[in-house]
N, C-alpha and C. Protein backbone atom coordinates (compact mmCIF):
# COMPACT_ATOMS: atom_id res chain seq x y z
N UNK A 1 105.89 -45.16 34.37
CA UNK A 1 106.14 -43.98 33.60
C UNK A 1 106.17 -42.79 34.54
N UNK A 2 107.15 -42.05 34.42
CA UNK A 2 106.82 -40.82 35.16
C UNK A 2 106.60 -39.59 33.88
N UNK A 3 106.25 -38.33 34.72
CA UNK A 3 105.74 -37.15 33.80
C UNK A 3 106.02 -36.02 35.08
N UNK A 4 106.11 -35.03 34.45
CA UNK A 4 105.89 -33.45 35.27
C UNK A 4 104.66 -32.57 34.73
N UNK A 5 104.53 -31.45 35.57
CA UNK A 5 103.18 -31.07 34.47
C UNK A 5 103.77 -29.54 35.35
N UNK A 6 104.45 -29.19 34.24
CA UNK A 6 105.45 -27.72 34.22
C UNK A 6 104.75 -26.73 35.27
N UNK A 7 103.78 -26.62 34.76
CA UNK A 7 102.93 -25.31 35.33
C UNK A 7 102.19 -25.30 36.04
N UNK A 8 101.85 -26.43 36.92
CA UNK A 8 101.29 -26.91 37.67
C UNK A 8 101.54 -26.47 39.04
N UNK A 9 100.26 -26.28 39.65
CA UNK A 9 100.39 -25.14 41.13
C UNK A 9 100.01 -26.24 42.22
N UNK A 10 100.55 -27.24 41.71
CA UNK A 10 100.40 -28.32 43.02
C UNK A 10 101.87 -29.36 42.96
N UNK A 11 102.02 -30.28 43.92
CA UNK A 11 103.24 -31.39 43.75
C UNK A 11 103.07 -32.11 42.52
N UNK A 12 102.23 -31.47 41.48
CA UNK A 12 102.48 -32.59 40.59
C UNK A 12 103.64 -31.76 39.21
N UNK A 13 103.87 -30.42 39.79
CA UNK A 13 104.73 -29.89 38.71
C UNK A 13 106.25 -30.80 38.70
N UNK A 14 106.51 -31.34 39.98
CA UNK A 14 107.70 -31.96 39.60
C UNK A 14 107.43 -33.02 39.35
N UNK A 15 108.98 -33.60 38.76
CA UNK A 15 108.72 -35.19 38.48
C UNK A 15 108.28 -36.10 39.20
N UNK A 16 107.34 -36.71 38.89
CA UNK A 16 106.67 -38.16 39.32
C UNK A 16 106.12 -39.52 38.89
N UNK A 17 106.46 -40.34 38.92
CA UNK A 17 106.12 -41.51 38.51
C UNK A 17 104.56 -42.02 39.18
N UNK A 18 103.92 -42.88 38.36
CA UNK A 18 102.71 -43.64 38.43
C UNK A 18 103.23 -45.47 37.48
N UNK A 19 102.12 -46.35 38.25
CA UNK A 19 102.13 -47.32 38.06
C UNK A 19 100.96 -47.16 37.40
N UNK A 20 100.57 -46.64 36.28
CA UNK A 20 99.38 -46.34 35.39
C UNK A 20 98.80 -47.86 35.12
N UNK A 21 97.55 -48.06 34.74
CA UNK A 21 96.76 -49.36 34.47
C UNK A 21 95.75 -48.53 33.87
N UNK A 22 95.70 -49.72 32.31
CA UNK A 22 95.23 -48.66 31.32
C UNK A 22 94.21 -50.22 31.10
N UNK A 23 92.70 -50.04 30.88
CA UNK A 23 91.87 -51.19 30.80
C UNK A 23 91.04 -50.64 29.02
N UNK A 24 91.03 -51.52 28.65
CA UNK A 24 90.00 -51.02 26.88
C UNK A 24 89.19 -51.86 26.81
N UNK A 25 88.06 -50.90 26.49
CA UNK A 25 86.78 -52.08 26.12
C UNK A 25 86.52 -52.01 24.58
N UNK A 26 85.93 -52.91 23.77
CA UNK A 26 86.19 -52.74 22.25
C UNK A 26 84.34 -53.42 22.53
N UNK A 27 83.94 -53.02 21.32
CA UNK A 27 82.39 -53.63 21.20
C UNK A 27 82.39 -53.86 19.88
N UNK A 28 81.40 -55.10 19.52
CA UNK A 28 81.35 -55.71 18.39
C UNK A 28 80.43 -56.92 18.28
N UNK A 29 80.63 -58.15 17.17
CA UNK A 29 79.70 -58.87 17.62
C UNK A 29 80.53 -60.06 17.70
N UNK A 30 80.22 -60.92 18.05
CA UNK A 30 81.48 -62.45 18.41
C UNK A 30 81.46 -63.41 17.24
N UNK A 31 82.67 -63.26 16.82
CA UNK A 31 83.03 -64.17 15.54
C UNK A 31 81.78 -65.54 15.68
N UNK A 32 81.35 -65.86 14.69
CA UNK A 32 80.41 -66.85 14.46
C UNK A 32 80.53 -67.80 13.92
N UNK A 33 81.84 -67.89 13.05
CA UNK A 33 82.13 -68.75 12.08
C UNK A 33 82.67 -70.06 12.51
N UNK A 34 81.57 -71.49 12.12
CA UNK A 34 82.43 -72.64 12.68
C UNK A 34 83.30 -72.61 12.52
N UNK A 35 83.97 -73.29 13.13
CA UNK A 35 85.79 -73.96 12.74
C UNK A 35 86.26 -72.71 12.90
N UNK A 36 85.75 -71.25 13.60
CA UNK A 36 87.28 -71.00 13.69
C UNK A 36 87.51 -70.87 15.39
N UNK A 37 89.19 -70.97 15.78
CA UNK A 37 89.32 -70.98 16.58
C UNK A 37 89.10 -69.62 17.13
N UNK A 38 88.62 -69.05 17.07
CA UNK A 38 88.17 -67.29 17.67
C UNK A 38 86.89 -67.76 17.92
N UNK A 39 86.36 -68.86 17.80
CA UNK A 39 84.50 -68.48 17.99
C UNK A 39 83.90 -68.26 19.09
N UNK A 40 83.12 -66.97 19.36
CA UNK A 40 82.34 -66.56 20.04
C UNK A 40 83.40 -65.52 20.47
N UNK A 41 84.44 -65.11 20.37
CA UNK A 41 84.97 -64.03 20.67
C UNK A 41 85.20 -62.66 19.80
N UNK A 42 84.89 -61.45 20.33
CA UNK A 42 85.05 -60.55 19.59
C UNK A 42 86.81 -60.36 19.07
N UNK A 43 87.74 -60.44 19.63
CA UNK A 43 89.30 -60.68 19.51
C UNK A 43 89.82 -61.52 20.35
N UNK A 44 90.94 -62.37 20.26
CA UNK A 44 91.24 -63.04 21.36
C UNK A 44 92.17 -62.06 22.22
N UNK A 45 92.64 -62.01 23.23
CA UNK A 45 93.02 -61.28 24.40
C UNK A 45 94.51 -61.26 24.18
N UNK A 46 94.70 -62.17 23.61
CA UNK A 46 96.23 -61.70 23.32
C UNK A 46 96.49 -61.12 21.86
N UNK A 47 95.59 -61.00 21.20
CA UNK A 47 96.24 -59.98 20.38
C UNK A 47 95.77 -58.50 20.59
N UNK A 48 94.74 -58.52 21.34
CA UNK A 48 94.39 -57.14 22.06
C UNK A 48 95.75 -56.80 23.11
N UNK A 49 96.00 -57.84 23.74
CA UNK A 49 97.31 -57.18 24.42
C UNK A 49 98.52 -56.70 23.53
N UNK A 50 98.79 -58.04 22.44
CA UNK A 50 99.53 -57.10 21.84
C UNK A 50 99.77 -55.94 20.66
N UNK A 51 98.41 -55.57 20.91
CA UNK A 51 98.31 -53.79 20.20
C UNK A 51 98.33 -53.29 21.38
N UNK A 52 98.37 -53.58 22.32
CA UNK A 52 98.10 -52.06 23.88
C UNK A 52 99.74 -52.14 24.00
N UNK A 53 100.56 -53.91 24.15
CA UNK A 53 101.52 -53.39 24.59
C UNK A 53 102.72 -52.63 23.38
N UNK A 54 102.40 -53.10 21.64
CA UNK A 54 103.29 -52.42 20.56
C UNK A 54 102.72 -51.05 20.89
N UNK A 55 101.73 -49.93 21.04
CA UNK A 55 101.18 -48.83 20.99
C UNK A 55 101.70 -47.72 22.05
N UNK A 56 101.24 -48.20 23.02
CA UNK A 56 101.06 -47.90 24.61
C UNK A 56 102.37 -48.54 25.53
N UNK A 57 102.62 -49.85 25.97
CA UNK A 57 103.23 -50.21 27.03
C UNK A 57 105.01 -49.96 26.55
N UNK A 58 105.65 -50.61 25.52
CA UNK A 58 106.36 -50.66 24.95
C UNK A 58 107.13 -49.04 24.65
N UNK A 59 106.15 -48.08 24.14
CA UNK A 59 106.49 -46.48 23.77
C UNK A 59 106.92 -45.70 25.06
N UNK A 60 105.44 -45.96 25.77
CA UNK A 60 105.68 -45.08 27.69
C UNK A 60 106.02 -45.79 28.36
N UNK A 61 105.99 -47.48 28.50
CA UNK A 61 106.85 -47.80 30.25
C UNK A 61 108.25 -47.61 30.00
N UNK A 62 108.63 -46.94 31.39
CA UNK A 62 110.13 -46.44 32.02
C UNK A 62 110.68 -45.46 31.02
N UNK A 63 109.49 -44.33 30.90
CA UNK A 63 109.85 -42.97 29.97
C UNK A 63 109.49 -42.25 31.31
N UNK A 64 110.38 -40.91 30.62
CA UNK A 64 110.13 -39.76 30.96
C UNK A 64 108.84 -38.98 30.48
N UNK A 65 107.81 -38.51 30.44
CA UNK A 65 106.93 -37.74 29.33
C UNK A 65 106.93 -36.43 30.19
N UNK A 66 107.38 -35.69 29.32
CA UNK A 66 107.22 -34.18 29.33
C UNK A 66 106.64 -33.13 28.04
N UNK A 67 105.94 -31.82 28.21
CA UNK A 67 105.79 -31.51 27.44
C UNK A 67 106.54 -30.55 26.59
N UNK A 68 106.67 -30.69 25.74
CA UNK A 68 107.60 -30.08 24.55
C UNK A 68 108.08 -28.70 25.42
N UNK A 69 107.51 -27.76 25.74
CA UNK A 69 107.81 -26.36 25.69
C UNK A 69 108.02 -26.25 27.92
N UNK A 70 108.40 -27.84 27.95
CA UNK A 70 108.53 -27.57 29.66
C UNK A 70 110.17 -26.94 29.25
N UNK A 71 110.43 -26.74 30.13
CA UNK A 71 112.05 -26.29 30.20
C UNK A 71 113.16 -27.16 30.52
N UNK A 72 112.45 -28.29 31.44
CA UNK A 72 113.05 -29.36 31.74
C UNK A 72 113.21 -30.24 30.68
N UNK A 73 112.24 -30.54 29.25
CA UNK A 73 112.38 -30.96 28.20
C UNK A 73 113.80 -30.76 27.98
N UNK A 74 114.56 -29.44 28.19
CA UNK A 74 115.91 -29.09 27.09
C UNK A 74 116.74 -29.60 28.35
N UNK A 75 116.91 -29.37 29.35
CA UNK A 75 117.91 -29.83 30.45
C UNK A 75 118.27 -31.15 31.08
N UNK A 76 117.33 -32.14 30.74
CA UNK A 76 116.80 -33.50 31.45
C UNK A 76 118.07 -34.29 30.59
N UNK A 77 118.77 -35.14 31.64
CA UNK A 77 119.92 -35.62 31.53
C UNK A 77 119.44 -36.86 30.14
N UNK A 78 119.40 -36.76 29.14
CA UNK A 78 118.54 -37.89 28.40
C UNK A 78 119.06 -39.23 28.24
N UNK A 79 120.34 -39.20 28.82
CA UNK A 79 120.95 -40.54 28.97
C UNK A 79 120.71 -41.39 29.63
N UNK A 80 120.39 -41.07 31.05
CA UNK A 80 119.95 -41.63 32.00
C UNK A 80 118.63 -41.90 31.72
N UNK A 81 117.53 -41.24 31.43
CA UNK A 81 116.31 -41.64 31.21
C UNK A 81 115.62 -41.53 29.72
N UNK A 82 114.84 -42.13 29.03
CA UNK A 82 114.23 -42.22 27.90
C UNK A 82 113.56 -40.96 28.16
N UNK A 83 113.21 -40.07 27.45
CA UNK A 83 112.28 -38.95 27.16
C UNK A 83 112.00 -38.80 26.19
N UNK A 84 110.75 -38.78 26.42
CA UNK A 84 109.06 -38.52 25.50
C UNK A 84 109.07 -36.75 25.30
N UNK A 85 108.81 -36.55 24.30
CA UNK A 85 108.31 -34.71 24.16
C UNK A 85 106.53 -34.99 23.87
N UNK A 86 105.92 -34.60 24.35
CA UNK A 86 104.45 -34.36 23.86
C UNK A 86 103.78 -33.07 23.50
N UNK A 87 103.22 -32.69 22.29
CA UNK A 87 102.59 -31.46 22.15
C UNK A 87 102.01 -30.65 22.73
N UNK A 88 101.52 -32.05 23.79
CA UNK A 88 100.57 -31.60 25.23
C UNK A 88 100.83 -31.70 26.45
N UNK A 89 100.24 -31.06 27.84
CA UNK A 89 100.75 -31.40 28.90
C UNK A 89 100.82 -32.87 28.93
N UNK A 90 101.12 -33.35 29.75
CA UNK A 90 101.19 -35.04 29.66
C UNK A 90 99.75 -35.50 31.24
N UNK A 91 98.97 -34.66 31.11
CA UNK A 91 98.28 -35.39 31.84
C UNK A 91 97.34 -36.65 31.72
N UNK A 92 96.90 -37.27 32.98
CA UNK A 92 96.37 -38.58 32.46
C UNK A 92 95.17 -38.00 31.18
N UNK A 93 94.24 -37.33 31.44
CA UNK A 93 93.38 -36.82 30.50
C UNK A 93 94.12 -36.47 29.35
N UNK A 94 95.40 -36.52 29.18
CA UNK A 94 95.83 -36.12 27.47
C UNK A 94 96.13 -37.31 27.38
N UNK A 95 97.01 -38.12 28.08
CA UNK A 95 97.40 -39.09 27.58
C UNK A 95 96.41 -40.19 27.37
N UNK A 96 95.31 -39.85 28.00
CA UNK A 96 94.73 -41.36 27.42
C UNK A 96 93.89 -40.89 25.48
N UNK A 97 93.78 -39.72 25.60
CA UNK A 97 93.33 -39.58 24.20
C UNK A 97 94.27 -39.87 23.13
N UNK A 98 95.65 -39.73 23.52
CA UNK A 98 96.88 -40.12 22.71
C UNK A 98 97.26 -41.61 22.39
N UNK A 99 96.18 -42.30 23.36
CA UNK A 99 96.28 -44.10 23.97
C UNK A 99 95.29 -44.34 22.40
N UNK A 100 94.14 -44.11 23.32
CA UNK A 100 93.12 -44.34 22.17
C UNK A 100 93.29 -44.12 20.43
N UNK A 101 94.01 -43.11 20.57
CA UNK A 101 94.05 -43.47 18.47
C UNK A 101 95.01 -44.06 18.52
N UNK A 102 96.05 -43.70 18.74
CA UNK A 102 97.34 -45.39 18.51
C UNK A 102 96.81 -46.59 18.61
N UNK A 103 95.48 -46.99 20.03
CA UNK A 103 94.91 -48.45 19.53
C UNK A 103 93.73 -48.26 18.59
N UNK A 104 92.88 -47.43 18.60
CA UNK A 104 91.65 -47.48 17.43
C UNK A 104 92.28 -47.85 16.38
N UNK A 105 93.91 -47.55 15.92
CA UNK A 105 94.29 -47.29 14.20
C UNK A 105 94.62 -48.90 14.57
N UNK A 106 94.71 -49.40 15.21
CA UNK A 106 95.07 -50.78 14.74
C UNK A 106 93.99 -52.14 15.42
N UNK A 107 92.56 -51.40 15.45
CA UNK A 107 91.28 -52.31 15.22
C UNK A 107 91.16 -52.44 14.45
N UNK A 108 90.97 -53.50 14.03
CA UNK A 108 89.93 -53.51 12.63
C UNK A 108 88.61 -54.20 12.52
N UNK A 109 87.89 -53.40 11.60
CA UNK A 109 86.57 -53.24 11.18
C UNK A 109 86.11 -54.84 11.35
N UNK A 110 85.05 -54.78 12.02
CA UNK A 110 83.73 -54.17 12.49
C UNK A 110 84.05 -54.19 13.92
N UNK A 111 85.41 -54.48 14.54
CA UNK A 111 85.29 -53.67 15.73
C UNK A 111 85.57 -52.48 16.12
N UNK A 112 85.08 -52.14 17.02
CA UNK A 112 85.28 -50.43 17.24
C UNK A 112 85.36 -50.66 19.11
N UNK A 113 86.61 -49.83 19.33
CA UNK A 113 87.44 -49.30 20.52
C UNK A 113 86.14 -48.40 20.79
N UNK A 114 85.50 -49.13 22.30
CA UNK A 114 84.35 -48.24 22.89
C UNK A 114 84.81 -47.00 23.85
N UNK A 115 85.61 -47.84 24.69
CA UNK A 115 86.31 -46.81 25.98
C UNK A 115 87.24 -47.53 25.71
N UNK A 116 88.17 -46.59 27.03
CA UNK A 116 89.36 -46.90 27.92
C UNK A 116 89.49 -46.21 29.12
N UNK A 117 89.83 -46.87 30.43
CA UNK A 117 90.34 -46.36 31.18
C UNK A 117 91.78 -46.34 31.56
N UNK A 118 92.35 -45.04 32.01
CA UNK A 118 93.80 -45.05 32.82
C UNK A 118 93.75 -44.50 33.74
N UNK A 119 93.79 -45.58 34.47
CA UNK A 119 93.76 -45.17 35.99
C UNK A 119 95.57 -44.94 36.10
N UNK A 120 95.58 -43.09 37.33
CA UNK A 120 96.72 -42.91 37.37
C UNK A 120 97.31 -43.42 39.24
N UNK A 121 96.62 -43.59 39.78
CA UNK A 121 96.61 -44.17 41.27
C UNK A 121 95.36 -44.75 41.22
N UNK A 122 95.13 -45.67 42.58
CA UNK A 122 93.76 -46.49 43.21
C UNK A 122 92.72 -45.09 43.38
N UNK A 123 92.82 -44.34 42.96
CA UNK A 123 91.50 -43.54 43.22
C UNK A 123 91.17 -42.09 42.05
N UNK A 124 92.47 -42.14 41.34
CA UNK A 124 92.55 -41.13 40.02
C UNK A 124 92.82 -41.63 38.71
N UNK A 125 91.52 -41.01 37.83
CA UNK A 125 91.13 -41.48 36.72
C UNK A 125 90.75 -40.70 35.74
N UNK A 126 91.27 -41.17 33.89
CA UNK A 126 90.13 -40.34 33.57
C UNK A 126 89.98 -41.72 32.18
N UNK A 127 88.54 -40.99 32.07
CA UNK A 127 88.08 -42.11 30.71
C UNK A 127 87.96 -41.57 29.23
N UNK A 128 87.57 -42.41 28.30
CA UNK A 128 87.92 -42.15 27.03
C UNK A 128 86.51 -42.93 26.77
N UNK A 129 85.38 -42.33 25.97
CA UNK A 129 84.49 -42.72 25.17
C UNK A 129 84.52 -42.76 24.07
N UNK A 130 84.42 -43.54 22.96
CA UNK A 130 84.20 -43.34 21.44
C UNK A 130 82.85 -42.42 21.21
N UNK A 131 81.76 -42.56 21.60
CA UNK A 131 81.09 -41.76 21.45
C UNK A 131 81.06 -40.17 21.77
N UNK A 132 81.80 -39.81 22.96
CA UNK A 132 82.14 -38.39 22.98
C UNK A 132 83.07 -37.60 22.27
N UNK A 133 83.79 -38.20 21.25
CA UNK A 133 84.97 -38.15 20.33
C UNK A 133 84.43 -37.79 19.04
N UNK A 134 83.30 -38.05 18.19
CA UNK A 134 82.48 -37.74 17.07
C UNK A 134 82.61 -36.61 16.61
């Protein structure tokens, strides 16, 4: 995915791409029920993947994300590339709060989406708590 961040007083105002890696932890208690094939797991892993990748992977990989009121929003050749408008800058810190309710809305009860991380390079990050969200 790449993004710009308009107003930005460093190289990250122009366009740039990241190989983002987005990790979710969900907490709960592990299915208990004989006979079923889920037992002892809180979800099996592939249907957790596929809510990250219908939500998340599928929407932003090989987009543009910009924010609505950049200027480049109205000029950006849109043929050539998919473009995203966001309400917000598109930084990793917005975007992962934008991650998190697209997957929370499609947990279901009694699990609950604890964190997430998106890491935007090997050394830049930001996280997402359910508890700091209340």
């Amino acid at each position: 995915m790449a993004h710009a961040l308009d107003a930005h007083d460093g190289k990250c105002k122009g366009v740039h791409g990241h190989s983002y890696h987005l990790s979710v932890t969900l907490i709960g208690s592990p299915i208990t029920e004989e006979g079923s094939p889920k037992l002892g797991m809180l979800i099996d892993f592939t249907d957790l993947k596929k809510i990250v990748k219908e939500e998340v992977i599928t929407v932003f990989d090989h987009a543009l994300v910009l924010y609505e009121h950049d200027p480049l929003a109205e000029t950006w050749n849109h043929n050539a590339t998919r473009l995203i408008r966001t309400p917000y800058r598109p930084t990793c810190e917005n975007m992962i709060v934008e991650f998190a309710a697209r997957i929370q809305r499609r947990i279901e009860s009694p699990l609950k989406l604890h964190s997430m991380r998106l890491r935007e390079t090997a050394t830049s990050y930001a996280e997402w708590f359910a508890g700091d969200n209340n």
